[in-house]
Protein backbone atom coordinates (compact mmCIF):
# COMPACT_ATOMS: atom_id res chain seq x y z
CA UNK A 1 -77.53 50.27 -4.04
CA UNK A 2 -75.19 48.74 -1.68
CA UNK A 3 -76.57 47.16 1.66
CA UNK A 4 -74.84 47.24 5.13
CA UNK A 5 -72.40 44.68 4.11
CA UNK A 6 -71.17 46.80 0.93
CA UNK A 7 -72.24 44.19 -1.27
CA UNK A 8 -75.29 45.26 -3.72
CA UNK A 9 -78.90 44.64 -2.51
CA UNK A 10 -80.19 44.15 -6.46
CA UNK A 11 -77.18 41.40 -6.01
CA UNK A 12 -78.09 39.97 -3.56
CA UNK A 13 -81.66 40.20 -4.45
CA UNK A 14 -81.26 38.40 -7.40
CA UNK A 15 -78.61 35.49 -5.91
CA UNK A 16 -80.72 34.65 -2.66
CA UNK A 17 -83.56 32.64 -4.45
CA UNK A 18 -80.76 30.71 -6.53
CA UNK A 19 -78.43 29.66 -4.17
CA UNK A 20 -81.58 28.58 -2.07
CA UNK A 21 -82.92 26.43 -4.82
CA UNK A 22 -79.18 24.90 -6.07
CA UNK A 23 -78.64 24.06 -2.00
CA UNK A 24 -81.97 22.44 -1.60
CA UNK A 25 -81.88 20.65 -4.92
CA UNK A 26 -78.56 18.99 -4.14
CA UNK A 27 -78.93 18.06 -0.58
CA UNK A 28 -76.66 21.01 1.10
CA UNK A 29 -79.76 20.56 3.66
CA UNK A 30 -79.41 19.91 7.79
CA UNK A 31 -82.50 18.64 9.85
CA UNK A 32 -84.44 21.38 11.12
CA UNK A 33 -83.71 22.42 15.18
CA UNK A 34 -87.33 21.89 15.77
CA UNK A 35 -88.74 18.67 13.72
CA UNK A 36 -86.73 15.56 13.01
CA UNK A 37 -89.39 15.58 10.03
CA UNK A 38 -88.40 18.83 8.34
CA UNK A 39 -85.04 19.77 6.53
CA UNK A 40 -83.62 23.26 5.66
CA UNK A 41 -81.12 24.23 3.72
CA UNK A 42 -77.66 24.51 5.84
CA UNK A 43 -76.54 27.45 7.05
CA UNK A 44 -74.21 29.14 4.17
CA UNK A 45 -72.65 32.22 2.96
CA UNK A 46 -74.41 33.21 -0.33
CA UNK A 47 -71.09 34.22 -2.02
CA UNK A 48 -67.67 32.89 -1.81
CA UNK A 49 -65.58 34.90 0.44
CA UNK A 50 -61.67 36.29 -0.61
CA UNK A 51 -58.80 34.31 0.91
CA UNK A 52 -55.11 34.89 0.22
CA UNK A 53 -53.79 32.40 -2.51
CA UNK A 54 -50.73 32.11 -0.46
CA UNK A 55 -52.25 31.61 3.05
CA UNK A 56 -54.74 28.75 1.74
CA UNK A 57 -51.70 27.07 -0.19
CA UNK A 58 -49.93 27.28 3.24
CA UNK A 59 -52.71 25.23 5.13
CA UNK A 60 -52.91 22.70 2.29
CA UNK A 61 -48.88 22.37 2.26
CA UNK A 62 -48.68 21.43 6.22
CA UNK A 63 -51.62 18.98 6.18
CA UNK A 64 -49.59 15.67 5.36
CA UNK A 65 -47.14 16.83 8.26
CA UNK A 66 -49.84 17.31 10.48
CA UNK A 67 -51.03 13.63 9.79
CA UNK A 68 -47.39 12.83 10.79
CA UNK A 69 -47.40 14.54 13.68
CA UNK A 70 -50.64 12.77 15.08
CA UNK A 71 -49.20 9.25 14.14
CA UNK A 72 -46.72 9.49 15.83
CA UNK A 73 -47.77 11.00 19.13
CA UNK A 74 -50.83 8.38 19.42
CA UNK A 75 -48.00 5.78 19.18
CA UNK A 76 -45.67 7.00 21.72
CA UNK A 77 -48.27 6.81 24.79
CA UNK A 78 -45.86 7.55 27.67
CA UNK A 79 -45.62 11.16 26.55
CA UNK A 80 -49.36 11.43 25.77
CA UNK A 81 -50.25 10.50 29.46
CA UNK A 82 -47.52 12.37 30.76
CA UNK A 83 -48.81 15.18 28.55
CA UNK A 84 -52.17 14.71 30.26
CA UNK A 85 -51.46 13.76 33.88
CA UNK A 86 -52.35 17.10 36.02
CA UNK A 87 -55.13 17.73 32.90
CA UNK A 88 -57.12 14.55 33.96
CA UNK A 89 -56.99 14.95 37.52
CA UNK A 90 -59.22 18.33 36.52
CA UNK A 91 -61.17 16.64 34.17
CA UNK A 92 -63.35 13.86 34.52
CA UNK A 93 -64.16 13.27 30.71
CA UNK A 94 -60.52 13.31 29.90
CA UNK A 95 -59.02 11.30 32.60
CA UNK A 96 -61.73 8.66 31.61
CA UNK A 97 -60.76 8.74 28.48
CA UNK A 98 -56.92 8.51 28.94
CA UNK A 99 -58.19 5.32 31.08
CA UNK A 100 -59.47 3.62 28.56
CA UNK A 101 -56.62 4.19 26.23
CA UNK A 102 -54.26 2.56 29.11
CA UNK A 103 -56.57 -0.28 29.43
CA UNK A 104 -56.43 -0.79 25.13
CA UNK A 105 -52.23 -0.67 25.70
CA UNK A 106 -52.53 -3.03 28.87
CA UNK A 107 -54.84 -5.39 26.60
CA UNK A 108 -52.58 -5.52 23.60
CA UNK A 109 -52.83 -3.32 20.08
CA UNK A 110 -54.98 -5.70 18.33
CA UNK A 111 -55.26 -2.88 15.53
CA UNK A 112 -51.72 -1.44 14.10
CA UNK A 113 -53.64 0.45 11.53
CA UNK A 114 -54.55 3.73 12.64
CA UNK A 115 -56.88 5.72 10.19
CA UNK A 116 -57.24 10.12 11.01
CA UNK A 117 -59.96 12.03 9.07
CA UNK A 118 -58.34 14.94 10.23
CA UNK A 119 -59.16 18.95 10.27
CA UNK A 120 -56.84 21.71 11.09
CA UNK A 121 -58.30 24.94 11.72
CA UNK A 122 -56.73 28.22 10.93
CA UNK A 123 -57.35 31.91 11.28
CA UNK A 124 -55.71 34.29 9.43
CA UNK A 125 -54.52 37.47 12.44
CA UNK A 126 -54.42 40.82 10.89
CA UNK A 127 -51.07 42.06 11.12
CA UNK A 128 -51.90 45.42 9.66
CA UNK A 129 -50.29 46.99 6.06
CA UNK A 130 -52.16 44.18 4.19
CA UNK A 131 -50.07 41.33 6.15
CA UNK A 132 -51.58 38.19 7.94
CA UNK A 133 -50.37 35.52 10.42
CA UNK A 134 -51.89 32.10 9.18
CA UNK A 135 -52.57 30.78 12.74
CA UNK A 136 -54.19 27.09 14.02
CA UNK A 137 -56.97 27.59 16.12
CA UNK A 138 -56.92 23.64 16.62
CA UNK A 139 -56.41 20.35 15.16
CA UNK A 140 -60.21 18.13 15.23
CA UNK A 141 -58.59 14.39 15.19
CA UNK A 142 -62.26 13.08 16.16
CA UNK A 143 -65.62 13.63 14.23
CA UNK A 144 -64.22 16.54 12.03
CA UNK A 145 -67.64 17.35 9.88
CA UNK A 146 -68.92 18.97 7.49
CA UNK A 147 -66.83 17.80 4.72
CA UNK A 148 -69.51 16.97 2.00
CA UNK A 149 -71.49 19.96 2.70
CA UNK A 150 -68.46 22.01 1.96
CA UNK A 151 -67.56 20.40 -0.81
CA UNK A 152 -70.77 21.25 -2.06
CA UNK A 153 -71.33 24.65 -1.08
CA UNK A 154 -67.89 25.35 -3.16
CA UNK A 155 -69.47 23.82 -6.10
CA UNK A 156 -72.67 25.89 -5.75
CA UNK A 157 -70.52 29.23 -5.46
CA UNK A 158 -69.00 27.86 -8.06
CA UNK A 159 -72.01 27.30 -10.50
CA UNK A 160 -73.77 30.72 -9.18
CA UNK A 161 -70.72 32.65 -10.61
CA UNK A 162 -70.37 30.76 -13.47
CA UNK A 163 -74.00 31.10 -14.42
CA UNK A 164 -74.47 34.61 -13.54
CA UNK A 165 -71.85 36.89 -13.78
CA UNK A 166 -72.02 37.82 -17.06
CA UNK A 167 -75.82 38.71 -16.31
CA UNK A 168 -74.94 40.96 -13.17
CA UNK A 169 -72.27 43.30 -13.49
CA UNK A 170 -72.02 43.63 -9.63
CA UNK A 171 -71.01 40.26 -9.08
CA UNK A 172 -68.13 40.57 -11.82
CA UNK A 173 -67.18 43.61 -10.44
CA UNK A 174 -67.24 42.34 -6.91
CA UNK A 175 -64.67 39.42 -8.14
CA UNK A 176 -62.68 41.47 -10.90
CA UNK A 177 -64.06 38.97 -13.53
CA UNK A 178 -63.84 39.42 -17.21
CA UNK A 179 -67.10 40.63 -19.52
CA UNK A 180 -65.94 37.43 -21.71
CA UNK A 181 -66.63 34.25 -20.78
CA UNK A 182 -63.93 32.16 -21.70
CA UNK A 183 -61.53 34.54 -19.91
CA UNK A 184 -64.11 34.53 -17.03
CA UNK A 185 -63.77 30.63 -17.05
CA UNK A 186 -60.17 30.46 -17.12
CA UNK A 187 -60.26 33.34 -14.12
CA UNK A 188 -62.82 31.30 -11.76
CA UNK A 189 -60.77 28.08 -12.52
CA UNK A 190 -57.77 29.27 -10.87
CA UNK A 191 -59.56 31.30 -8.04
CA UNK A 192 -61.97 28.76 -6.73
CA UNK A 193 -60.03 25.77 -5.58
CA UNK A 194 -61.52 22.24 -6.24
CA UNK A 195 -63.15 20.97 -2.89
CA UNK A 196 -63.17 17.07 -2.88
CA UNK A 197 -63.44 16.01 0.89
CA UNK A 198 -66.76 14.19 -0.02
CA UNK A 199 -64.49 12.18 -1.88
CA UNK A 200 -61.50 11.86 -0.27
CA UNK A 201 -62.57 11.03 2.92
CA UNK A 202 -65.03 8.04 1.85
CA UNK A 203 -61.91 6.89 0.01
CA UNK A 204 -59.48 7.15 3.24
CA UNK A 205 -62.32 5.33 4.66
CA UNK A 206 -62.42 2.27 1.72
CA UNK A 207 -58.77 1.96 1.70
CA UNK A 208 -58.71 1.16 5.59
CA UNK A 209 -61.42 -1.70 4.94
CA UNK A 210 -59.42 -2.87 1.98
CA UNK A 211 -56.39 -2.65 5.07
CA UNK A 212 -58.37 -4.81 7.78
CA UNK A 213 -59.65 -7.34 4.74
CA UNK A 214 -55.64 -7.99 4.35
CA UNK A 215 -56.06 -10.19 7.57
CA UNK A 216 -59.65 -11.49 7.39
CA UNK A 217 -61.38 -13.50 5.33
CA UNK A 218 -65.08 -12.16 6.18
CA UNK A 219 -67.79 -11.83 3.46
CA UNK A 220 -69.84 -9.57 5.09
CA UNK A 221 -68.09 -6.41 5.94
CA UNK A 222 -69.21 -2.93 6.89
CA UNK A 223 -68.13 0.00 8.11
CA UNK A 224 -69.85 1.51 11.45
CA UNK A 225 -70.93 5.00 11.96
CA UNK A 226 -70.77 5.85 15.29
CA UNK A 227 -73.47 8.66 15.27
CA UNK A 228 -75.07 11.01 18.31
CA UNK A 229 -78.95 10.53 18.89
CA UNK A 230 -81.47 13.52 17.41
CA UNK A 231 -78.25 13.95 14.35
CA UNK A 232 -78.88 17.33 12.60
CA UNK A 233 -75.90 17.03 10.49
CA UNK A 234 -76.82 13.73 9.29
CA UNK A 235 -76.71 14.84 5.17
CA UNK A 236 -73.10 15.65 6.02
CA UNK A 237 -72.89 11.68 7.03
CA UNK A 238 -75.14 10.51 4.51
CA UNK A 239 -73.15 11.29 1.48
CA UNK A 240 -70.18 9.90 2.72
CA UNK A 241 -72.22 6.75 3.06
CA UNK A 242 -73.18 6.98 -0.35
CA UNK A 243 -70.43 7.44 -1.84
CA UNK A 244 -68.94 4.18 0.15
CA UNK A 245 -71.33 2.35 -1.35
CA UNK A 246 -72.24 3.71 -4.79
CA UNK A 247 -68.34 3.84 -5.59
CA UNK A 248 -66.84 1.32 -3.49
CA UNK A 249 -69.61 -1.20 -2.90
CA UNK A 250 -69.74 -1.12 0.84
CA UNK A 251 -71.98 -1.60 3.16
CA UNK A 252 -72.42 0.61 6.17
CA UNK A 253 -74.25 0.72 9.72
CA UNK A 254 -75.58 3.48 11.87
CA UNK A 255 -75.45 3.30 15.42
CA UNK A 256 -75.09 5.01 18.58
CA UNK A 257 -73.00 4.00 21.46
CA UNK A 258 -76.15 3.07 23.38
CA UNK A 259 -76.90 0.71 20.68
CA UNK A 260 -73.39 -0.75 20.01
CA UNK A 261 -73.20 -1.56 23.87
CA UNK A 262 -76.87 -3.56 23.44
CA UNK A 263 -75.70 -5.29 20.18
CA UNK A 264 -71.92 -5.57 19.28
CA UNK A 265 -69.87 -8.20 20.29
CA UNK A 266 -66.02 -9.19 20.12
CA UNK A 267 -65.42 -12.28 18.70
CA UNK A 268 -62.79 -14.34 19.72
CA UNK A 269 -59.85 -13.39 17.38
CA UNK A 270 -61.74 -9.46 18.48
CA UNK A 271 -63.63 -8.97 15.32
CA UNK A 272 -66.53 -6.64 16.03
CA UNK A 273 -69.80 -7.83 14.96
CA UNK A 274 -73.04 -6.15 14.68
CA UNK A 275 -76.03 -7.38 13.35
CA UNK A 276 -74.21 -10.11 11.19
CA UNK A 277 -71.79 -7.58 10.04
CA UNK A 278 -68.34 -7.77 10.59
CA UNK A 279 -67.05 -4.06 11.02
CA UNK A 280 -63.65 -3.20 9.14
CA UNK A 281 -64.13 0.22 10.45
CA UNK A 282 -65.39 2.46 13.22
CA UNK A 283 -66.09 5.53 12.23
CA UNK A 284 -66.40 8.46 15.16
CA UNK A 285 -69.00 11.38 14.22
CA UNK A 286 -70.26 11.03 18.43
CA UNK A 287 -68.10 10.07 21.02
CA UNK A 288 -65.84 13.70 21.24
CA UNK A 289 -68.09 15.13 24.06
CA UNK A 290 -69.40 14.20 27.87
CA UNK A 291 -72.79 14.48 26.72
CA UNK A 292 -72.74 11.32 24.49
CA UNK A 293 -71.97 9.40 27.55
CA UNK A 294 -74.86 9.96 30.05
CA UNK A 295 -74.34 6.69 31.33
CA UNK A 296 -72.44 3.86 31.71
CA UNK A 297 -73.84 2.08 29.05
CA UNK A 298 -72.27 4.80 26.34
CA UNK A 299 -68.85 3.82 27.92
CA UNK A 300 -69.48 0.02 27.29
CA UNK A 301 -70.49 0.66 23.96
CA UNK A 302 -67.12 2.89 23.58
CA UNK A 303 -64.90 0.37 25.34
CA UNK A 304 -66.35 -2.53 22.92
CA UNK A 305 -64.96 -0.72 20.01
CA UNK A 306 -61.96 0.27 21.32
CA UNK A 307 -61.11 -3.43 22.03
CA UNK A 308 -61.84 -4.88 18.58
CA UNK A 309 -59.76 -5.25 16.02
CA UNK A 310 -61.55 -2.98 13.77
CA UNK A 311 -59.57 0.37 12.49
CA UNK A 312 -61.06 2.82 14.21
CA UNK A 313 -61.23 6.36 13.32
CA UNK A 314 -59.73 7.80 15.74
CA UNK A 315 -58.32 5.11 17.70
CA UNK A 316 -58.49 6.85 21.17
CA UNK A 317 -55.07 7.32 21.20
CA UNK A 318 -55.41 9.60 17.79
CA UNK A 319 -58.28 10.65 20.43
CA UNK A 320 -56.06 12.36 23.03
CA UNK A 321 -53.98 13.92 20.46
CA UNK A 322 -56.27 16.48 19.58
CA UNK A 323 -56.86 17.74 23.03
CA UNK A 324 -56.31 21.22 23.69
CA UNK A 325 -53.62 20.24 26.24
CA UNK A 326 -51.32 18.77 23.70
CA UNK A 327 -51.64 21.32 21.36
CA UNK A 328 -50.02 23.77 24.02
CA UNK A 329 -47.50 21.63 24.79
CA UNK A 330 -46.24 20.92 21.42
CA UNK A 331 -45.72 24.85 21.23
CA UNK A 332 -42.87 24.56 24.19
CA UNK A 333 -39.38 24.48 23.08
CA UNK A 334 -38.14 21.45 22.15
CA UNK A 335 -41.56 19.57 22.46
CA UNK A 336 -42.19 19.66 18.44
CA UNK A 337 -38.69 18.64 17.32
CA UNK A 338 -39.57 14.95 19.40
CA UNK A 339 -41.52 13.85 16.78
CA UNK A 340 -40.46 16.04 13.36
CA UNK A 341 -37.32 15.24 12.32
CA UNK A 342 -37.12 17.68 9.28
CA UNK A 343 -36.11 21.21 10.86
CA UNK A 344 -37.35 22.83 7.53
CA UNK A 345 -40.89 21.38 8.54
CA UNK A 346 -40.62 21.84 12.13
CA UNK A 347 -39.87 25.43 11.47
CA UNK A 348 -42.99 26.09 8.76
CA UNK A 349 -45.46 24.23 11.36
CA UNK A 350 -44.42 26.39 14.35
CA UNK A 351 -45.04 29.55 11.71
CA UNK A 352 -48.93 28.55 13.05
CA UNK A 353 -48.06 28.34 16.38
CA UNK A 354 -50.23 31.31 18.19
CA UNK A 355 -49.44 31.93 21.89
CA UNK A 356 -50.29 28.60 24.32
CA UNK A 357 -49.67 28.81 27.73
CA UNK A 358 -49.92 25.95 30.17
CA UNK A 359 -52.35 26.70 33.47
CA UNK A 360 -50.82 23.93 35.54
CA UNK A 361 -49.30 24.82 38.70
CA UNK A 362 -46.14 22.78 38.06
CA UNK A 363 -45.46 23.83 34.81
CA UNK A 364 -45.95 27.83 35.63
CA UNK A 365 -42.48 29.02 33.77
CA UNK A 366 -41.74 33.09 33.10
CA UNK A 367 -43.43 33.00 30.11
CA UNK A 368 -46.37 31.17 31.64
CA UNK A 369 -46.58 33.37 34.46
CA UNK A 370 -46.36 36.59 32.46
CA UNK A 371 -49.34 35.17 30.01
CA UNK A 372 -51.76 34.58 32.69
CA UNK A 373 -50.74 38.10 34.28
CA UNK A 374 -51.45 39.88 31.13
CA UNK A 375 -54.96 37.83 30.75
CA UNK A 376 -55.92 39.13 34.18
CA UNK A 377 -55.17 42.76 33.06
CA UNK A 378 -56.01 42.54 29.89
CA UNK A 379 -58.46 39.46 29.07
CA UNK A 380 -59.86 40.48 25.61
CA UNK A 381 -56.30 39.20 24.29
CA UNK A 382 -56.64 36.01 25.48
CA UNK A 383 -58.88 32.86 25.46
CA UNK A 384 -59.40 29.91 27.47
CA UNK A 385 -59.96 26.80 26.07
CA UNK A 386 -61.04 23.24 27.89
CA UNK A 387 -60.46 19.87 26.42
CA UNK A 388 -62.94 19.85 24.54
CA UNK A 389 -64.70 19.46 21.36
CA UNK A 390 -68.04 20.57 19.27
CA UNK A 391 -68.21 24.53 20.27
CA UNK A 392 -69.58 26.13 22.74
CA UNK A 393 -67.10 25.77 25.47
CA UNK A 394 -64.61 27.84 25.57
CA UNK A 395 -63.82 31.02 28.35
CA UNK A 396 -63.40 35.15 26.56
CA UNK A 397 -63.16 38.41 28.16
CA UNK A 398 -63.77 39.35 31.51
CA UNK A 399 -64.96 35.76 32.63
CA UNK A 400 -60.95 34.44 31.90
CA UNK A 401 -60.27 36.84 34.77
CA UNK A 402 -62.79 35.73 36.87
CA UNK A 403 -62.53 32.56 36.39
CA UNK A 404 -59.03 32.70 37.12
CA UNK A 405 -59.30 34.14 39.97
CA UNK A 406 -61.77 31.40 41.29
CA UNK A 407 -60.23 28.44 39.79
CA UNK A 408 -58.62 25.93 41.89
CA UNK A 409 -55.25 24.76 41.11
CA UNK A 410 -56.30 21.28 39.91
CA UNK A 411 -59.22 23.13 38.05
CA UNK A 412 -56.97 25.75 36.20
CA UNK A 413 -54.76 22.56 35.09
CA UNK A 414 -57.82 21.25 32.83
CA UNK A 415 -57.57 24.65 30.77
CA UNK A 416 -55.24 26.40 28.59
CA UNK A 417 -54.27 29.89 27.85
CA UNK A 418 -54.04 31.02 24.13
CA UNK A 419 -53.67 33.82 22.45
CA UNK A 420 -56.60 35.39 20.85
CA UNK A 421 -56.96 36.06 16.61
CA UNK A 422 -58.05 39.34 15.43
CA UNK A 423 -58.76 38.32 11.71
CA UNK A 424 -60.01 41.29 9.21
CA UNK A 425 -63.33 42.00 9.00
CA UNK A 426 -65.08 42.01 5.65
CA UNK A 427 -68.52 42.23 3.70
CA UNK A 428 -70.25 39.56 4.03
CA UNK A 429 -74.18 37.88 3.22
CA UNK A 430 -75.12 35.26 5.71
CA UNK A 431 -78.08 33.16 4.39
CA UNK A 432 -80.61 30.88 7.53
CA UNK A 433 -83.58 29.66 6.74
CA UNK A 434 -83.66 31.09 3.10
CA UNK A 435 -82.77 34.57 4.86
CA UNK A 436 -80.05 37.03 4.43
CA UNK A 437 -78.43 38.63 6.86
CA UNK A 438 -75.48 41.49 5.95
CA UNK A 439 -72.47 42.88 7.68
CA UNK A 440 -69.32 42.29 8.74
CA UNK A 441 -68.03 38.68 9.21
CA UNK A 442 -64.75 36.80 9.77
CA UNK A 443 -63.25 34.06 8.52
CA UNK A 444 -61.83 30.23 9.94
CA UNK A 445 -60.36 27.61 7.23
CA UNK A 446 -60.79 24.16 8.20
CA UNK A 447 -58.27 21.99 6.12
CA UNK A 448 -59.21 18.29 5.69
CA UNK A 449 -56.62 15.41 5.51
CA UNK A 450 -56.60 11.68 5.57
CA UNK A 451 -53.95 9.48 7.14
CA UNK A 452 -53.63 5.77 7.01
CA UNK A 453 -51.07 4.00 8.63
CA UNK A 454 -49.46 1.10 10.79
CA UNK A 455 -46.37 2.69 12.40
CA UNK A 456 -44.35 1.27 9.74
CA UNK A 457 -45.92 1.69 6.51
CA UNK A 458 -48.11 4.41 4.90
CA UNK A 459 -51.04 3.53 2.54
CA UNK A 460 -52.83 7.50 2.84
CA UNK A 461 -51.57 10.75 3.54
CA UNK A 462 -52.83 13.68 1.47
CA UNK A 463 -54.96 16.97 1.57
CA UNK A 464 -58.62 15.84 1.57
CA UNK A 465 -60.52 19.12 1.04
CA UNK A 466 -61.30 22.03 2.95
CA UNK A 467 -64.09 24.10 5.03
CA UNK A 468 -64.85 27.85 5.27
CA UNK A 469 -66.43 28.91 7.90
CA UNK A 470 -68.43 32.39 8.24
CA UNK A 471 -69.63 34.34 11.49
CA UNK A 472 -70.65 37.69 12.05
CA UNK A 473 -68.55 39.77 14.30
CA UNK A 474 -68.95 40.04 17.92
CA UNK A 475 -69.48 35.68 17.63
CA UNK A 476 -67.02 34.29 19.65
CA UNK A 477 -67.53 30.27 19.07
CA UNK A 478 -67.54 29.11 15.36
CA UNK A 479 -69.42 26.15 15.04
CA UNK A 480 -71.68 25.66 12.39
CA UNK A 481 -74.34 22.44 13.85
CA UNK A 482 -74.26 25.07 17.04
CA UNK A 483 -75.24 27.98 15.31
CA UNK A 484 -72.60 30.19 15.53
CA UNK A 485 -71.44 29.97 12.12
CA UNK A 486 -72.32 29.22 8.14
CA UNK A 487 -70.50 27.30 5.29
CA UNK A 488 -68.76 29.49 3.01
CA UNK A 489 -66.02 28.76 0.33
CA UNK A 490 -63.27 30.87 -0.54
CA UNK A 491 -62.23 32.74 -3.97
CA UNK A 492 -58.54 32.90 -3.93
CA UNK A 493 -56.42 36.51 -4.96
């Protein structure tokens, strides 16, 4: 009998109990919300959800020019601040922030290698007649997670249809799969899209100390995690650190920013050391929001980094880039073409563009003007995004109008104006805490890349992986460590 979410309870009866074990058994686990002692499974969807073949393949296709694009904004630094001039006089985080990045130019680049674990997140809008709009949401160019526990939530959807569908005709009916097994093979080969981002990005990560070793002659290197006190996505982090070290034999440190600023130090020739460590790498997963820096201290720790010669990921240029700000601004006319030569690309990257509207008072141009009438009147179209990062913060429905409304000038300037995504709904199971939950849910593909580079040459720039990401409708945020949404993986048609 089918459930609320059209998907059969015997189903999902009979798949809850597996995918519970597989997850737990291969450390697709989170630390519990209330006990640093306890871990759970993470939140995931307990069956790979349908994504167009040609929608994913267009996300994957754009991700090298992406890393492009970021390199070569984070090295042209007059436009970034320009960019971000009337932002950071609204907002305090940012304007610090661009700060610091000054004070790194003012001091000398003693790091030309820039490394970007990147994400860019898409949403598909539902056109209607069976059409979609592939359109970015954002681009994460600082602590973009949840790469290993993707990869391994595809692999479990992976091994749940592979073990049972010839048991349960529901779930071969539910993905058009063949009574035979070899043809069922050969059908969930070309429908469930490899997901190596807990591979690709600890390589990214071993090339850039193989990079900073070019120029150093240190015997005890590491890379730093820079990681956020009370971590719950720490298993994410901790497979990447195995993998560093299982398959490329090095050596890395956890620490938060509290703890750099007590025990890192610059060397003279600005090699970072920690504990008699010499970092190749900084690694960002904390760092992206205001809460990390309740003090001072946080911003020492920050501003040691930032002046070593270390490759960071993200410098703090890379940093700015992802702001919400620049997004918008690289949807004006013109503003792209700066810094992508190739029309042919230009033209497929602006294909993702939705609607971004600047809220500054000197940049209010008809278009502009007519957005932020139209959110007033109509404010479910719209949404409101600050600079920032991690979920949780962004402005929908009637609160854009009032907030509008009571907004100063210099306040407005620290927001943007985007267009809201109305993806199609579909079936979907929801699994927390060993639970189901059914209904309807939508969709938002997260596509991984890695970029390595010094302005002149390039030693990485690929795809790295993906992330599906699953909420029910009526959620407005998507964030998975916030709650708001689960790890999915998508079956291609």
């Amino acid at each position: 009998m089918a459930g609320v979410s059209g998907i059969d309870e015997d189903l999902i009866e009979a798949i809850l109990p597996e995918a519970v074990a597989w997850s737990t058994a291969h450390g697709l686990n989170m630390v519990a919300a209330e006990s640093d002692k306890r871990f759970i499974h993470a939140p995931m969807g307990l069956l790979p959800s349908h994504y167009p073949k040609e929608s994913f393949r267009s996300g994957v296709a754009l991700s090298q020019a992406y890393n492009k694009l970021v390199d070569k904004i984070a090295r042209n630094e007059d436009w970034l601040f320009q960019t971000l001039d009337q932002v950071s006089k609204g907002d305090d985080f940012t304007n610090r922030l661009v700060e610091l990045c000054k004070e790194v130019k003012e001091r000398g680049v003693s790091q030309p290698w820039y490394l970007g674990i990147h994400r860019s997140d898409y949403m598909l809008d539902d056109l209607g007649d069976d059409k979609f709009a592939l359109l970015q949401v954002e681009l994460n160019t600082i602590a973009s997670s949840f790469g290993c526990l993707s990869a391994r939530v595809a692999k479990m959807h992976k091994f749940l249809l592979s073990r049972f569908a010839q048991d349960l005709p529901s779930l071969r009916q539910r993905y058009g799969l063949s009574a035979e097994s070899e043809t069922a093979a050969s059908q969930l080969s070309s429908s469930l899209p490899e997901n190596e981002a807990d591979k690709k990005i600890p390589e990214a990560l071993a090339k850039a100390v193989t990079c900073w070793l070019k120029t150093s002659s240190s015997n005890t290197v590491a890379v730093l995690f820079v990681v956020q006190e009370g971590e719950r996505n720490s298993f994410d982090q901790r497979w990447l650190e195995y993998e560093l070290f299982e398959t490329h034999g090095i050596v890395t440190l956890r620490r938060t920013l509290a703890q750099v600023a007590e025990t890192a130090v610059n060397k003279d020739d600005n090699t970072l050391c920690i504990d008699g460590h010499d970092i190749a790498v900084v690694y960002f997963r904390a760092g992206y929001t205001p809460d990390d820096y309740p003090s001072e201290i946080q911003w020492k720790g920050r501003k040691t980094l930032e002046f070593s010669s270390a490759i960071k990921c993200p410098s703090i240029s890379y940093h700015l880039v992802g702001t919400k700000k620049v997004q918008q601004k690289l949807a004006q006319s013109g503003e792209l073409e700066n810094f992508i030569d190739d029309p042919v690309i230009a033209s497929e990257m602006k294909k993702t563009f939705a609607g971004l509207w600047s809220l500054q008072f000197n940049e209010q141009l008809p278009d502009e003007k007519k957005a932020q009438a139209e959110a007033m009147e109509n404010p479910s179209r719209f949404v409101m995004k600050p600079q920032r990062e991690g979920g949780g913060n962004n402005i929908y429905g009637d609160d854009i109008a009032t907030a509008l409304k009571s907004m100063s000038d210099k306040e407005r300037a620290a927001f943007i104006l985007m267009q809201r995504i109305f993806p199609r709904q579909m079936d979907t199971v929801l699994v927390r805490e060993c639970t189901a939950s059914q209904g309807k849910g939508i969709n938002e593909l997260g596509i991984y890349s890695t970029y390595l580079g010094n302005g002149i040459e390039e030693e990485v720039n690929e795809y790295a992986g993906y992330l599906l990401r699953t909420k029910m409708e009526g959620v407005d945020e998507g964030g998975v460590a916030t709650g708001y949404s689960c790890l999915n993986s998508v079956f291609l048609s």
